[in-house]
Structure formats: structure tokens, C-alpha cells
N, C-alpha and C. Protein backbone atom coordinates (compact mmCIF):
# COMPACT_ATOMS: atom_id res chain seq x y z
N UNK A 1 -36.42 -2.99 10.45
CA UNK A 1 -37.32 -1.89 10.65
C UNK A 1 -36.91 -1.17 11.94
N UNK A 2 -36.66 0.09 11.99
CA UNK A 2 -35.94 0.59 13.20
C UNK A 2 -37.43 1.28 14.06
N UNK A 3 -36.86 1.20 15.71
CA UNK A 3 -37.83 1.61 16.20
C UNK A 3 -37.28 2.35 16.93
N UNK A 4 -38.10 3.24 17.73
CA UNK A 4 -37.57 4.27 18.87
C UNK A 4 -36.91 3.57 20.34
N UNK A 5 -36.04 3.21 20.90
CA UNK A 5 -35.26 2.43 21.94
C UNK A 5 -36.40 2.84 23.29
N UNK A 6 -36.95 4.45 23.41
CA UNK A 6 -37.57 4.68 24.48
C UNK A 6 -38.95 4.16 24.51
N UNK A 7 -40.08 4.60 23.49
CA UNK A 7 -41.50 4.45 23.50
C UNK A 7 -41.56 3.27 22.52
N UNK A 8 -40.80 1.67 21.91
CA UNK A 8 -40.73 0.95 20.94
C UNK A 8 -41.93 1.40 19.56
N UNK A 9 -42.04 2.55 19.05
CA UNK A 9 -42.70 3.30 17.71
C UNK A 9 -41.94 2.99 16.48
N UNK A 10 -42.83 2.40 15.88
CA UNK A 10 -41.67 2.36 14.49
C UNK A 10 -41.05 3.62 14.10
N UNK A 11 -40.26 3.88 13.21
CA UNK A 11 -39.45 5.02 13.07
C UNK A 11 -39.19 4.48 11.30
N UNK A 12 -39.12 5.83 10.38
CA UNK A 12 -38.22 5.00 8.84
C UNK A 12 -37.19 4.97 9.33
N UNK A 13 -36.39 4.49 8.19
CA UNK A 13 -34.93 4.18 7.74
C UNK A 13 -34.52 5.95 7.47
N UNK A 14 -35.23 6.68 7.16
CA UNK A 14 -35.10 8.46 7.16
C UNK A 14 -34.64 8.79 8.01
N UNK A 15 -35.69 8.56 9.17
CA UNK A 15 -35.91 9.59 10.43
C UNK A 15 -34.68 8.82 11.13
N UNK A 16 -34.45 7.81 11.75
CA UNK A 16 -32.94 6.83 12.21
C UNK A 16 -32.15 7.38 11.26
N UNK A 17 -31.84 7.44 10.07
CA UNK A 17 -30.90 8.25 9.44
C UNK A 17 -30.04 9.88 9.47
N UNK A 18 -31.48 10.62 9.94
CA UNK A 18 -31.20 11.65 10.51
C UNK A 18 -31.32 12.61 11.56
N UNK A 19 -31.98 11.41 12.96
CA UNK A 19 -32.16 12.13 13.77
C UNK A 19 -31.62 11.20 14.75
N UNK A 20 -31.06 9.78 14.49
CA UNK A 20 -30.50 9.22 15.73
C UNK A 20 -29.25 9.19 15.14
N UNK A 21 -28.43 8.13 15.86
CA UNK A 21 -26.53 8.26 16.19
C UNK A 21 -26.42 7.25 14.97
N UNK A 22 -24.97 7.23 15.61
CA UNK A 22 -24.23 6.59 13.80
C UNK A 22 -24.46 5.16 13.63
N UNK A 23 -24.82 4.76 14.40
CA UNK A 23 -25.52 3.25 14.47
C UNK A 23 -27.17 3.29 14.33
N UNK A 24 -27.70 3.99 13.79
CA UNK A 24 -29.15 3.93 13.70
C UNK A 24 -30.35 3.86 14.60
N UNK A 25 -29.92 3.85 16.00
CA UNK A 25 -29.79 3.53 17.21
C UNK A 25 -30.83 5.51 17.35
N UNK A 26 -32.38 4.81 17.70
CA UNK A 26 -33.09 6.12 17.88
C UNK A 26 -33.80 6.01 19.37
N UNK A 27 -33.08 7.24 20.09
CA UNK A 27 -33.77 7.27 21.91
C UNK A 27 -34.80 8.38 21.40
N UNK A 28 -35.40 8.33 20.91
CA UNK A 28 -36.83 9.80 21.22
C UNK A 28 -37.27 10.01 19.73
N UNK A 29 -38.53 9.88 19.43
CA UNK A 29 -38.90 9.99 18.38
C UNK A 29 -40.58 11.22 18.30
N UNK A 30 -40.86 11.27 17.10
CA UNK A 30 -42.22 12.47 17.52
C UNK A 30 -43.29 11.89 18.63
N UNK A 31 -43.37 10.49 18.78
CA UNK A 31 -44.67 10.16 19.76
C UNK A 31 -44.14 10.64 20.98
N UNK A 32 -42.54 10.48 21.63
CA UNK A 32 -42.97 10.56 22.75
C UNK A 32 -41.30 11.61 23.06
N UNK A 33 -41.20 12.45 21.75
CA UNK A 33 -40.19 13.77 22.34
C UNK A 33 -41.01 14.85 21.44
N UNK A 34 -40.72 16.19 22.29
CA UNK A 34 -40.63 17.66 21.19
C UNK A 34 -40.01 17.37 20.07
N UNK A 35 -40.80 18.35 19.12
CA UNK A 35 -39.93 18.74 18.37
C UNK A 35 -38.20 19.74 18.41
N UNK A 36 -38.76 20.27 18.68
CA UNK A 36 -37.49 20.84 19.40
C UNK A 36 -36.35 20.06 20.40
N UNK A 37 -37.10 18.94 21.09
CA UNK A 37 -35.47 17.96 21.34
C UNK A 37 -34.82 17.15 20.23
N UNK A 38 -35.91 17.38 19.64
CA UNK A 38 -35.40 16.43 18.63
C UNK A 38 -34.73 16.92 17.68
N UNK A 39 -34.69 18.67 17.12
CA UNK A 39 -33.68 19.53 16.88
C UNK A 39 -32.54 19.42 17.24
N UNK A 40 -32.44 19.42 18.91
CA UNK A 40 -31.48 19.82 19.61
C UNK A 40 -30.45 18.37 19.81
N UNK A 41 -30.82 17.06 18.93
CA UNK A 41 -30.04 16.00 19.07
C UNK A 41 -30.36 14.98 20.02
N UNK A 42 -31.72 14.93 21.04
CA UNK A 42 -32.03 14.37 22.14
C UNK A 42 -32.29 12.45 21.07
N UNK A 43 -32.78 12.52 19.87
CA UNK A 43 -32.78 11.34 19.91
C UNK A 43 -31.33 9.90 19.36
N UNK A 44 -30.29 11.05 19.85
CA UNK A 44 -29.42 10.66 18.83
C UNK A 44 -28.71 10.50 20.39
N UNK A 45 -29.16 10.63 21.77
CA UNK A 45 -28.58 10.25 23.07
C UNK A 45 -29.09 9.15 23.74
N UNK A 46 -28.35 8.65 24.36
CA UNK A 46 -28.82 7.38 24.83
C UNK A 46 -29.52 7.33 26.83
């Protein structure tokens, strides 16, 4: 079950699919980034 690395929030297998890095590996998720960083690739940085 993947979670957000920053705020530990669960996250799907979706959202780690397409908004964090190639390892599934999610820094920022909706509880505790914008939408808009999260556009811009912020949860896919470490």
C-alpha cells in the first residue's frame, strides 16, 4: 500500500503511478501539497 514519504497518507497504486518517480516512491500528495505542485512534478522529488 503506498504512502506519501512526507505527511505518511495513504496514496493508490494510481496516484504513485502517476504522480510520483519510477520507483513508486511519492514526496507530496493532496493532504499536504497544491494542486498545482503536484502538476508541476513536486511529488515525484525527493
Amino acid at each position: 500500500m503506498p504512502t506519501c514519504e512526507r505527511c505518511d497518507s495513504f496514496v493508490s497504486s494510481d496516484f504513485a503511478r502517476v504522480f510520483g518517480n519510477n520507483d513508486g516512491d511519492v514526496f507530496g500528495c493532496p493532504e499536504c501539497t497544491s494542486m498545482a505542485e503536484l502538476v508541476d512534478g513536486y511529488a515525484a522529488r525527493a
